[in-house]
C-alpha atoms as a PDB file:
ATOM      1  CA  UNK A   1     128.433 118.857 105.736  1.00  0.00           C
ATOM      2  CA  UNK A   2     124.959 120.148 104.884  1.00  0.00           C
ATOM      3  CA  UNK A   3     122.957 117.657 102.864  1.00  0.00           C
ATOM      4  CA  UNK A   4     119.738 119.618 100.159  1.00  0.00           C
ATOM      5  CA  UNK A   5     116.678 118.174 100.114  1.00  0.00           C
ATOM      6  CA  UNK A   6     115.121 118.965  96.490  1.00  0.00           C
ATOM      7  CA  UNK A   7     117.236 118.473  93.574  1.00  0.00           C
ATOM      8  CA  UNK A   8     120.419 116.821  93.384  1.00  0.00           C
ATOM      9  CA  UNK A   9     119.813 116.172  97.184  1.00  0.00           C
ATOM     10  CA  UNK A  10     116.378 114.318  96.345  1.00  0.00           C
ATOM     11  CA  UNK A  11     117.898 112.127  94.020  1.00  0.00           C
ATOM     12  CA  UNK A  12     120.654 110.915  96.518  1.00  0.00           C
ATOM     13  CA  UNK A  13     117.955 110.356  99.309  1.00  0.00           C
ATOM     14  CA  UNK A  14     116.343 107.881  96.681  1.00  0.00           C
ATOM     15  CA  UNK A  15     119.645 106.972  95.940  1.00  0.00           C
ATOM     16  CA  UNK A  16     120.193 105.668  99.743  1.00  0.00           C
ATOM     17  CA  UNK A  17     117.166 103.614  99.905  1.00  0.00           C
ATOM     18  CA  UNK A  18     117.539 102.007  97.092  1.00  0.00           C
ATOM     19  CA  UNK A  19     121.072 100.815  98.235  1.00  0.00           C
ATOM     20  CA  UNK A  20     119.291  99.767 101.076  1.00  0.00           C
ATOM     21  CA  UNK A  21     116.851  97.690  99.000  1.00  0.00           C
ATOM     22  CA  UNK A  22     119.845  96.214  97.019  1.00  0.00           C
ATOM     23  CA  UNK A  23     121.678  95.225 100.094  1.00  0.00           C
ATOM     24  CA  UNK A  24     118.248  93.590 101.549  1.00  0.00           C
ATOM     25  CA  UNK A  25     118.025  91.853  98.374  1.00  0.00           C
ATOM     26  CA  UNK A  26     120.889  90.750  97.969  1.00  0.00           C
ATOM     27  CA  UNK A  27     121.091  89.356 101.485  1.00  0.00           C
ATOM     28  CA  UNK A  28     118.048  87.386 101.328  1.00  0.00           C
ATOM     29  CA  UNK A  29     118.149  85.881  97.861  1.00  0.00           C
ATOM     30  CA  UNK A  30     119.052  82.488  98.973  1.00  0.00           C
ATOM     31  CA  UNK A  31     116.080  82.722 101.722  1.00  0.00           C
ATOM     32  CA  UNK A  32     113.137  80.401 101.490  1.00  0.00           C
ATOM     33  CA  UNK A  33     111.086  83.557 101.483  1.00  0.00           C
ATOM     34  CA  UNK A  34     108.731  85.803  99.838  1.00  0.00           C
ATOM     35  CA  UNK A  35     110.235  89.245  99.548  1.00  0.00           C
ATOM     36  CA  UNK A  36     107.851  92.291  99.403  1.00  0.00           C
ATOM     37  CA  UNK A  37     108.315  95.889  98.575  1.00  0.00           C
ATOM     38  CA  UNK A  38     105.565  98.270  99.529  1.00  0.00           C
ATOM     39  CA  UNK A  39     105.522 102.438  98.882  1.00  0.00           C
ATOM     40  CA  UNK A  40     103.097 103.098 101.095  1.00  0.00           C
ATOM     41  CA  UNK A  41     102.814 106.862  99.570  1.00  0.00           C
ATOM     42  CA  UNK A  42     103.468 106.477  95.811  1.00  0.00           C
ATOM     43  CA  UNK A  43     102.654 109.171  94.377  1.00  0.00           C
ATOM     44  CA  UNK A  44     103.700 109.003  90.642  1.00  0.00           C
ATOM     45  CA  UNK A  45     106.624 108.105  90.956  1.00  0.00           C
ATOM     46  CA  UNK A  46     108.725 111.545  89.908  1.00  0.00           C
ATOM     47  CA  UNK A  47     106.209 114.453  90.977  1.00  0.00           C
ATOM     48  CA  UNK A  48     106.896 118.148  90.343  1.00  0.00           C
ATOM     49  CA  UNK A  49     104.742 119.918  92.530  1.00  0.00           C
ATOM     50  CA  UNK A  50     104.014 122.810  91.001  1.00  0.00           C
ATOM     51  CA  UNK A  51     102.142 121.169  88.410  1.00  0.00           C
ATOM     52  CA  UNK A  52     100.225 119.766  91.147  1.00  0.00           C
ATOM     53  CA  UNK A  53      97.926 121.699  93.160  1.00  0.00           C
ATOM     54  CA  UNK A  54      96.715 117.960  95.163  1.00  0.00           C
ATOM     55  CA  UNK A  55     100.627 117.770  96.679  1.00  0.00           C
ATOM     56  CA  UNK A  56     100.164 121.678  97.494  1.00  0.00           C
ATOM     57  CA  UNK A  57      96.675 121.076  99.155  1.00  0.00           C
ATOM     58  CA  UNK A  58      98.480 117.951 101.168  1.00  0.00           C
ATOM     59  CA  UNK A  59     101.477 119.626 102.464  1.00  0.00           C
ATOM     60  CA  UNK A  60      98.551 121.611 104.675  1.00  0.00           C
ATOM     61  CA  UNK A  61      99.921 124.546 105.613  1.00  0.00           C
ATOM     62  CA  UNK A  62     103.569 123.407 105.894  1.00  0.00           C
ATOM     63  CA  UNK A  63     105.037 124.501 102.622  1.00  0.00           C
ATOM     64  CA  UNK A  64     108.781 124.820 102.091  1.00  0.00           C
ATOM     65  CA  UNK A  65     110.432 125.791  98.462  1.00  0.00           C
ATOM     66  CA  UNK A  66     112.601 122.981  98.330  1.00  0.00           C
ATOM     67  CA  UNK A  67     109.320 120.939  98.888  1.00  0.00           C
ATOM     68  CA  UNK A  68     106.736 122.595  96.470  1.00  0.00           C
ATOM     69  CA  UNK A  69     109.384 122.306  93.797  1.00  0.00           C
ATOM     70  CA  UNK A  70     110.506 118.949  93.910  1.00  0.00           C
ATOM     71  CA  UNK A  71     108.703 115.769  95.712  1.00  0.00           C
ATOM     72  CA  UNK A  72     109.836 112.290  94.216  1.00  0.00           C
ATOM     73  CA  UNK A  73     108.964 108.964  95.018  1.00  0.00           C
ATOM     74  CA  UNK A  74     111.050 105.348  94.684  1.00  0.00           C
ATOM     75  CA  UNK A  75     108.827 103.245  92.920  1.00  0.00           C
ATOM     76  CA  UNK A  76     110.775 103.197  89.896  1.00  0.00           C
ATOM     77  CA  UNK A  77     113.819 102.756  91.943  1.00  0.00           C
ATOM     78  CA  UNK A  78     112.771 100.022  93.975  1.00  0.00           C
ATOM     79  CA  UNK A  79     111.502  98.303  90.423  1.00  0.00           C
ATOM     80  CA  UNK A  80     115.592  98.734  89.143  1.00  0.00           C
ATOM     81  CA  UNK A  81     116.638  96.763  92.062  1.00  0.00           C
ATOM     82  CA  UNK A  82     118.278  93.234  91.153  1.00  0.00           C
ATOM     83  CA  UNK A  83     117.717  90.409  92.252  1.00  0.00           C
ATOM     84  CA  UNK A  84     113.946  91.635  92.329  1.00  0.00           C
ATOM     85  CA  UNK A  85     111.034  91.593  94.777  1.00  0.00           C
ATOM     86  CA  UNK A  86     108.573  88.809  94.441  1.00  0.00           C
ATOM     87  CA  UNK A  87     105.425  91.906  94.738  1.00  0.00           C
ATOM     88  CA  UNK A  88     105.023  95.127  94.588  1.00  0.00           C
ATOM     89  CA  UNK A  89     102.993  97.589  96.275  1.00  0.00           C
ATOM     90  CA  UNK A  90     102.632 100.762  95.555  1.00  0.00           C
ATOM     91  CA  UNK A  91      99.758 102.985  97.458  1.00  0.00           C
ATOM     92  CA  UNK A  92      98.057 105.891  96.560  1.00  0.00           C
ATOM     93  CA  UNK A  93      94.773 108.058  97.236  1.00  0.00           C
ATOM     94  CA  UNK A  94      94.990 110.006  94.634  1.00  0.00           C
ATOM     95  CA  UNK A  95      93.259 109.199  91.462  1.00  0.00           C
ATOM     96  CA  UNK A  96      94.990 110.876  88.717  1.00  0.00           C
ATOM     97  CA  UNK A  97      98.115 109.248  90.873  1.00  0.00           C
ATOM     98  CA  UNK A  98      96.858 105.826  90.381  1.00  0.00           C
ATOM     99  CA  UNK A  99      96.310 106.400  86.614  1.00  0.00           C
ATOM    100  CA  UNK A 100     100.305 107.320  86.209  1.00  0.00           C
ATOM    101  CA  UNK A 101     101.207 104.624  88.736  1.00  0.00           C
ATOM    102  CA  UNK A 102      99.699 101.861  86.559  1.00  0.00           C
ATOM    103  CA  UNK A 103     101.971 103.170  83.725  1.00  0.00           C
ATOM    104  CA  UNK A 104     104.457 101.381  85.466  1.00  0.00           C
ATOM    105  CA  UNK A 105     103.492  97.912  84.412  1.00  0.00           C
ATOM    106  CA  UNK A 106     104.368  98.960  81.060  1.00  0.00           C
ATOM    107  CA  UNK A 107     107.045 100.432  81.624  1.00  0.00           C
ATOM    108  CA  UNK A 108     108.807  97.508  83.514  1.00  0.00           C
ATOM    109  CA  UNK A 109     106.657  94.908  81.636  1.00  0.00           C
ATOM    110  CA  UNK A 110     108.448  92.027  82.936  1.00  0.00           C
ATOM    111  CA  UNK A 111     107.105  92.826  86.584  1.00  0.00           C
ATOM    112  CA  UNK A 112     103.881  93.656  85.527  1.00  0.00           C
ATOM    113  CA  UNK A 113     102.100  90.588  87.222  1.00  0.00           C
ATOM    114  CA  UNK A 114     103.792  91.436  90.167  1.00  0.00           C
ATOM    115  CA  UNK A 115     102.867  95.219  90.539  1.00  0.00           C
ATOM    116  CA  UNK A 116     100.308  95.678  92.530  1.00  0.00           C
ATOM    117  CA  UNK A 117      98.226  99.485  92.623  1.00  0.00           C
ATOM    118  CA  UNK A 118      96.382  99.590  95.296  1.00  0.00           C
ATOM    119  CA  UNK A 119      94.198 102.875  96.348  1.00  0.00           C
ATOM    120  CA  UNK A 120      93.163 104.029  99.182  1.00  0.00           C
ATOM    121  CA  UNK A 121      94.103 105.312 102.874  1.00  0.00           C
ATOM    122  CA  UNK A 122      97.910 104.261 103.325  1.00  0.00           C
ATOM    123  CA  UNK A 123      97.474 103.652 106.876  1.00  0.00           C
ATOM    124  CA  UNK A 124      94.328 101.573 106.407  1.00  0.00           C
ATOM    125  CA  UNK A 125      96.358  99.558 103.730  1.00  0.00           C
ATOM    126  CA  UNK A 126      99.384  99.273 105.664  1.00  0.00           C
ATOM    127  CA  UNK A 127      97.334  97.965 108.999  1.00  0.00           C
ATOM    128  CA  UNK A 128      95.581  95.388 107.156  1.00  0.00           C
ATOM    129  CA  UNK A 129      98.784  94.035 105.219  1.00  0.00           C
ATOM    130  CA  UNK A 130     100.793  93.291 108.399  1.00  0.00           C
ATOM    131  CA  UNK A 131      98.220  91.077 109.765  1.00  0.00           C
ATOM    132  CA  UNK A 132      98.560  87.424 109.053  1.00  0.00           C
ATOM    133  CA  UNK A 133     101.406  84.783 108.723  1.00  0.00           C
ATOM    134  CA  UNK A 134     104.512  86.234 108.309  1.00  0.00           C
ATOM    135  CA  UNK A 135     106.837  83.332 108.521  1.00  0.00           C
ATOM    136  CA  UNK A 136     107.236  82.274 105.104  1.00  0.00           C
ATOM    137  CA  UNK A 137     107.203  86.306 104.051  1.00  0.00           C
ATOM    138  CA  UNK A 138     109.653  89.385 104.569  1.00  0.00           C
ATOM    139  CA  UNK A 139     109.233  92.847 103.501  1.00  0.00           C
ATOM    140  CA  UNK A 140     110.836  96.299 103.027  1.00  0.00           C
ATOM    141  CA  UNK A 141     108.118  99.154 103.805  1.00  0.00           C
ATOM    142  CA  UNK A 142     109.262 102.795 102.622  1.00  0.00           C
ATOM    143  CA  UNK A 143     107.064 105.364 104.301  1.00  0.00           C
ATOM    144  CA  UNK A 144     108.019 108.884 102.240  1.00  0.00           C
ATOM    145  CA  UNK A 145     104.626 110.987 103.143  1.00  0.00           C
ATOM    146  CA  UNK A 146     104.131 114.869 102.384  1.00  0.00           C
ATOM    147  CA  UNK A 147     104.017 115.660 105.717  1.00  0.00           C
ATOM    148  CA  UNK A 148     102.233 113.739 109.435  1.00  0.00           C
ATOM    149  CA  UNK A 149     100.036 111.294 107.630  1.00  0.00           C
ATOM    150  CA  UNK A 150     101.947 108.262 109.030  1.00  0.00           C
ATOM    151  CA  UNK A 151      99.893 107.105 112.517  1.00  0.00           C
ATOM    152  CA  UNK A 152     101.663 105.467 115.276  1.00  0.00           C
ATOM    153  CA  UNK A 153      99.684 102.520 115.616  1.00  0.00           C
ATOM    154  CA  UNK A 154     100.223 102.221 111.871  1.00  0.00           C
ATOM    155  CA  UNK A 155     103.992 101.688 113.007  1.00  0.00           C
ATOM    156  CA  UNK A 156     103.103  99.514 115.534  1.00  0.00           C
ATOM    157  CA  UNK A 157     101.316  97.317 113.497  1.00  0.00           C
ATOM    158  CA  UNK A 158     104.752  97.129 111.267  1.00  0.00           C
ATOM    159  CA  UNK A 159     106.725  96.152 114.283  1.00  0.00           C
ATOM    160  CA  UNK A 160     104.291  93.065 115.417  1.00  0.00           C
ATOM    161  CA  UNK A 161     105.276  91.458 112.076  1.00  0.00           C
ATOM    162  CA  UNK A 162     108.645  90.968 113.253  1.00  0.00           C
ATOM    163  CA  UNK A 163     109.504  90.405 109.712  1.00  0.00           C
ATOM    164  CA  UNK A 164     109.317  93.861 108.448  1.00  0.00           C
ATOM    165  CA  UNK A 165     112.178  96.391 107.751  1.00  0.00           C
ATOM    166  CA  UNK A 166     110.829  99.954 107.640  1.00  0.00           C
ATOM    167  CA  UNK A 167     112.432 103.319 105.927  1.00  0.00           C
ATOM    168  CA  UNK A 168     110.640 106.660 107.174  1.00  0.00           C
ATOM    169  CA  UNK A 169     110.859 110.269 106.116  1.00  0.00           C
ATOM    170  CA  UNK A 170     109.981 111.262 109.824  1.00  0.00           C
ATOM    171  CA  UNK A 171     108.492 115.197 109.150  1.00  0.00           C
ATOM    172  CA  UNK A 172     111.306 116.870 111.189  1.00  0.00           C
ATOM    173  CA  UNK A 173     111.461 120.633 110.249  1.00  0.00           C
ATOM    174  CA  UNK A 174     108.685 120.678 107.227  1.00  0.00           C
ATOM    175  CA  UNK A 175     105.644 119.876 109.946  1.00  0.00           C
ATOM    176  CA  UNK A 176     106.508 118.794 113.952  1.00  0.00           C
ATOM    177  CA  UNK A 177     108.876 121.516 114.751  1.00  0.00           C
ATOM    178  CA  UNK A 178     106.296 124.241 113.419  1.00  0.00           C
ATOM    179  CA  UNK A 179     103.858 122.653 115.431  1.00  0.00           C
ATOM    180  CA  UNK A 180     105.970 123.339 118.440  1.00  0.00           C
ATOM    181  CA  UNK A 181     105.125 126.811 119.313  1.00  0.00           C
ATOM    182  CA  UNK A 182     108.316 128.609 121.576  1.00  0.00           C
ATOM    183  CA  UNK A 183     104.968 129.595 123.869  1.00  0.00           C
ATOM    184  CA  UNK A 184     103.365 126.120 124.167  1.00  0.00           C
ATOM    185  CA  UNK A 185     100.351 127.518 123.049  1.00  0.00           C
ATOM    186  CA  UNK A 186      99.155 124.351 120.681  1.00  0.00           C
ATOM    187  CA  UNK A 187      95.832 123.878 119.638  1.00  0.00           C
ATOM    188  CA  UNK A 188      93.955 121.318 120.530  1.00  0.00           C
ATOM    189  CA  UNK A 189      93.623 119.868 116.580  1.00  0.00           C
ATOM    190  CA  UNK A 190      97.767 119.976 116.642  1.00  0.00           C
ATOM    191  CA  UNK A 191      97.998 117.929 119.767  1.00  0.00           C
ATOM    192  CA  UNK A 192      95.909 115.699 118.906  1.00  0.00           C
ATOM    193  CA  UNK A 193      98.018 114.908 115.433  1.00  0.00           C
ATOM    194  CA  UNK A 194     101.160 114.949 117.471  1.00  0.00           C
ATOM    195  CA  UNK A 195      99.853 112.380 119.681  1.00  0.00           C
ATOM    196  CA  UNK A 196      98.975 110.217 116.376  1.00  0.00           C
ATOM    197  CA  UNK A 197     102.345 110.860 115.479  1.00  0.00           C
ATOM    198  CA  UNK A 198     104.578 110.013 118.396  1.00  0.00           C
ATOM    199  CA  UNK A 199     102.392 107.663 119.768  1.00  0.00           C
ATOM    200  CA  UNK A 200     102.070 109.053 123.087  1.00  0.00           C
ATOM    201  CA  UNK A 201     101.112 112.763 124.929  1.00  0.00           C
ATOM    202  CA  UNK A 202     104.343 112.180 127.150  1.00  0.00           C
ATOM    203  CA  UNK A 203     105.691 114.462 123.486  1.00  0.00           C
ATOM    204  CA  UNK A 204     104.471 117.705 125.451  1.00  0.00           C
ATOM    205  CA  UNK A 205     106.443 117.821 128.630  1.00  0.00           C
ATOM    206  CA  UNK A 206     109.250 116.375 126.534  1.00  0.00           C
ATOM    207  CA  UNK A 207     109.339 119.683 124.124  1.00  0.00           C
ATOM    208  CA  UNK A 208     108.418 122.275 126.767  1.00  0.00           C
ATOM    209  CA  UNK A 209     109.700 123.231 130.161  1.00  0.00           C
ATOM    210  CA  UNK A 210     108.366 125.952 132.589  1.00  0.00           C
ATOM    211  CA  UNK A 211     109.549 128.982 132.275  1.00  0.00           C
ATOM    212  CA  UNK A 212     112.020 130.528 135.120  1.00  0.00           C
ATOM    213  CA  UNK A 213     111.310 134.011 134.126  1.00  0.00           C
ATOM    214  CA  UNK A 214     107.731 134.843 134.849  1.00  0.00           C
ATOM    215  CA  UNK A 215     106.231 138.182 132.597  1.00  0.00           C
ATOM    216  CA  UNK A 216     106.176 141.348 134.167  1.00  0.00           C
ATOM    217  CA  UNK A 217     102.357 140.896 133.749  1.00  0.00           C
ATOM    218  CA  UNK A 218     101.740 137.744 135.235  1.00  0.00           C
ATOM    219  CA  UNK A 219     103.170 135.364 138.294  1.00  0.00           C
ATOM    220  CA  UNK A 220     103.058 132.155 136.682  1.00  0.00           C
ATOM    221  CA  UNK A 221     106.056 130.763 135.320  1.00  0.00           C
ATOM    222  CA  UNK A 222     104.243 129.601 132.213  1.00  0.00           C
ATOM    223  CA  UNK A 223     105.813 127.433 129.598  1.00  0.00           C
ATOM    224  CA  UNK A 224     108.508 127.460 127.073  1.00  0.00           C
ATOM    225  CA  UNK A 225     110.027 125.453 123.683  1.00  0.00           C
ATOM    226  CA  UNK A 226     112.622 123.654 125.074  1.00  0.00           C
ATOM    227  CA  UNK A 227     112.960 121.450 121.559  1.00  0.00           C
ATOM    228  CA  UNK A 228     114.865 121.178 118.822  1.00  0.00           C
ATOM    229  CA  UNK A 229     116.031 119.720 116.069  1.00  0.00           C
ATOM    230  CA  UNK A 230     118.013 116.815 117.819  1.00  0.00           C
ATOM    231  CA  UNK A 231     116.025 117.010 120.438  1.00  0.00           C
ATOM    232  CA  UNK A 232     112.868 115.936 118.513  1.00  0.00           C
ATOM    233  CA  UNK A 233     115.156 113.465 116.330  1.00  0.00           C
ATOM    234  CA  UNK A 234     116.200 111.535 119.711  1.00  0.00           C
ATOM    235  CA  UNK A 235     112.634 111.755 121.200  1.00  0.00           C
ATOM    236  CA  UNK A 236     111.233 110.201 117.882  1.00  0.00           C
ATOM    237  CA  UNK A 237     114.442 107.554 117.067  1.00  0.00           C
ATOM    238  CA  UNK A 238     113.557 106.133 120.762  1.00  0.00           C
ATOM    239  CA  UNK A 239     109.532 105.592 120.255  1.00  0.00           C
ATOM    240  CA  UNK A 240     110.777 104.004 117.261  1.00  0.00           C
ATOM    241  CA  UNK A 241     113.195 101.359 119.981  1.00  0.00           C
ATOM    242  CA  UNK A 242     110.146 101.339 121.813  1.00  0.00           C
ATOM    243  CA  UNK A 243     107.944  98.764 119.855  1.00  0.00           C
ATOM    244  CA  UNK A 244     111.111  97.656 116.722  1.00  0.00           C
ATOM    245  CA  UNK A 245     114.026  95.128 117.574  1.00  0.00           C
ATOM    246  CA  UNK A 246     116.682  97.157 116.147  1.00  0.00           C
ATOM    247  CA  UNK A 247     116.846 101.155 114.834  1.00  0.00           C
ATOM    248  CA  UNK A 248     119.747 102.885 113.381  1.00  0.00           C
ATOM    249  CA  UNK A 249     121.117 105.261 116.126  1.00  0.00           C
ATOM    250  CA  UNK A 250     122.150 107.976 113.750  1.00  0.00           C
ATOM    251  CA  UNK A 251     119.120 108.973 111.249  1.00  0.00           C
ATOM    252  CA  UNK A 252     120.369 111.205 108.602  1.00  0.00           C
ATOM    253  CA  UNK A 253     118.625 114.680 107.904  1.00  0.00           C
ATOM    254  CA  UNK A 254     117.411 116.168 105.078  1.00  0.00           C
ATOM    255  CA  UNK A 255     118.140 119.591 104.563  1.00  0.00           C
ATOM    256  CA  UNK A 256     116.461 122.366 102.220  1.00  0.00           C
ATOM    257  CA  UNK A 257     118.525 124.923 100.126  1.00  0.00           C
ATOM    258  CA  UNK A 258     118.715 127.505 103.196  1.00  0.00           C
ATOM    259  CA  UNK A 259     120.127 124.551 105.302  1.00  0.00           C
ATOM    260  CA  UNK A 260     117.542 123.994 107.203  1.00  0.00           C
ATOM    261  CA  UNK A 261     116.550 120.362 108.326  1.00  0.00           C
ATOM    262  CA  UNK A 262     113.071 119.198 106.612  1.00  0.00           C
ATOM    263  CA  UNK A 263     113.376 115.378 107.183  1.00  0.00           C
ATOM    264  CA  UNK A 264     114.655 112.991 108.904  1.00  0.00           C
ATOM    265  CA  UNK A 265     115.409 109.712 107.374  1.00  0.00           C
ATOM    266  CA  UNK A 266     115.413 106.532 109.452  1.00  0.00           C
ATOM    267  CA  UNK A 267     115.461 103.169 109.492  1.00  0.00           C
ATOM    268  CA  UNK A 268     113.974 100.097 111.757  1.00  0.00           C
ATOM    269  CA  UNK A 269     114.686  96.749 111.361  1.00  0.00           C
ATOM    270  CA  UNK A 270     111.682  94.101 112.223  1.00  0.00           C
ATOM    271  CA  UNK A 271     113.844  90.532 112.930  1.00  0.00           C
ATOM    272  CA  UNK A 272     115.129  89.965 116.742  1.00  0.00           C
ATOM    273  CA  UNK A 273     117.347  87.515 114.941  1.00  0.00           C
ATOM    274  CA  UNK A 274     120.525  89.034 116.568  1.00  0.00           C
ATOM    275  CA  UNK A 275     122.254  87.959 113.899  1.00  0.00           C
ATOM    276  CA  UNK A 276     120.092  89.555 111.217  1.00  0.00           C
ATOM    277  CA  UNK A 277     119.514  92.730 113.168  1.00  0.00           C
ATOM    278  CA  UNK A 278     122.910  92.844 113.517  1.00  0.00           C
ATOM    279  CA  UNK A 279     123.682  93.173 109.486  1.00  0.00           C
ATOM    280  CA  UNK A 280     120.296  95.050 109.105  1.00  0.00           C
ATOM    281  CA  UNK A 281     121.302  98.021 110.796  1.00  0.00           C
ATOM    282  CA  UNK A 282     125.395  97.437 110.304  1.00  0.00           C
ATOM    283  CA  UNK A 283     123.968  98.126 106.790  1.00  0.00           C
ATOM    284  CA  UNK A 284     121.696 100.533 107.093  1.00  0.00           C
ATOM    285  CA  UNK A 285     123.925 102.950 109.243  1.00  0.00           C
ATOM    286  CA  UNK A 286     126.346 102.781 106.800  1.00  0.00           C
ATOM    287  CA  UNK A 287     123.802 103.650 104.015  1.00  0.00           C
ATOM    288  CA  UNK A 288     122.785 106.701 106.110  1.00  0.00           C
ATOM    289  CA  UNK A 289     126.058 108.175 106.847  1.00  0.00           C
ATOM    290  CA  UNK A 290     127.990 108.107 103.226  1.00  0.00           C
ATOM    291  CA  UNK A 291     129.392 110.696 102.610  1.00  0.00           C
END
């Protein structure tokens, strides 16, 4: 069964994580700790992009229908949640973003001295929070960008917490795979994004194979796209069991209107605490594959 991104579709995707957050809540309520809630990419909360030509001028290149029409974001879902976080982050570059974001604190008044609006870089923001003592603290990070903003060693710095749980909208169709060209001809401005991406240049020889059939016009075998969709998901799901203690095996896609994958939504979970992993992603997986 073909899932939409956009729409109806968008609404459920926001509608998984923020089981996810009520399950993590709920779980840790009777925990001696501080719970934190970040949105790393904010936006305003509900965007149409249309009536935004700063989304259109982010999505660089990589626009989709389903995308221009309809980008949302979960801070006012993560602000529903109940039992509630103890802080709120919600990060943003934009300014006229910000502006809309601080609207929040009115309306959910009763958080208000916990929302915090913070501007700036979400990578730079994101590799500054993780440092520190984290073993009186626990967080949920959702990471829902327009398109290959997220770094690697943004992720890694997640990971070294080892008190973190993570939810990514990994760029699957709407960015990486159009950056695989079927002739391995990438420039060198894509590779270098990819290998900010995935962590790693081992991506290339991953995605492309040489070529058996050499051109009538030339005796090298040459290269060819050797990726796809599932191939990319697996490569990225396993840098992601690279450096976390626990990932959910099965991320679910995100599909446009004309069925074709756009995201992939995943999930890491931050506590070797077998035990905790253990309900983490028993929890998780089941989030990502209702039906």
């Amino acid at each position: 069964m073909a899932h939409r991104f956009g729409g109806q579709w968008t609404q459920e995707k926001l509608s998984r994580v923020k089981a996810g957050l009520q399950t993590y809540v709920t779980a840790l309520k009777n925990q001696n700790f501080r719970l934190l809630y970040v949105d790393a990419f904010a936006g305003t909360g509900y965007v149409n992009a249309k009536e935004s030509p700063s989304i259109q001028a982010t999505l660089s290149g990589f626009e989709d229908e389903d995308v221009r029409d309809f980008i949302s974001g979960s801070a006012a879902n993560a602000l529903e949640v109940d039992p509630a976080f103890d802080e709120y982050y919600f990060v943003e570059k934009n300014d006229k973003h910000l502006a809309e974001l601080e609207l929040l604190k009115l309306q959910f008044p009763q958080f208000a001295n916990r929302i915090n609006i913070e501007s700036g870089d979400a990578n730079d923001f994101l590799q500054g929070f993780c440092r520190g003592d984290w073993r009186f603290k626990r967080a949920v990070i959702f990471l829902d960008p327009y398109g290959m903003q997220v770094k690697w060693k943004t992720l890694e710095a997640i990971a070294r917490t080892r008190a973190i749980d993570l939810w990514l909208l990994f760029p699957l169709g709407v960015a990486v795979n159009r950056l695989l060209r079927k002739d391995a001809n990438i420039s060198a401005g894509a590779s270098s994004v990819l290998d900010e991406l995935f962590g790693s240049s081992e991506w290339f020889d991953e995605f492309f194979r040489p070529n058996e059939t050499p051109s009538l016009f030339d005796d090298s075998p040459g290269l060819t796209k050797v990726a796809n969709f599932d191939s990319i998901s697996d490569y990225f799901n396993k840098r992601l069991e690279s450096i976390f203690a626990g990932v959910a095996d099965r991320p679910l896609k995100l599909y446009n209107s004309k069925n074709n994958p756009l995201y992939l939504l995943c999930f890491a979970v931050g506590n070797p605490n077998p035990k905790a992993k253990g309900l983490a992603l028993k929890f998780a997986n089941h989030i990502l594959q209702m039906r």
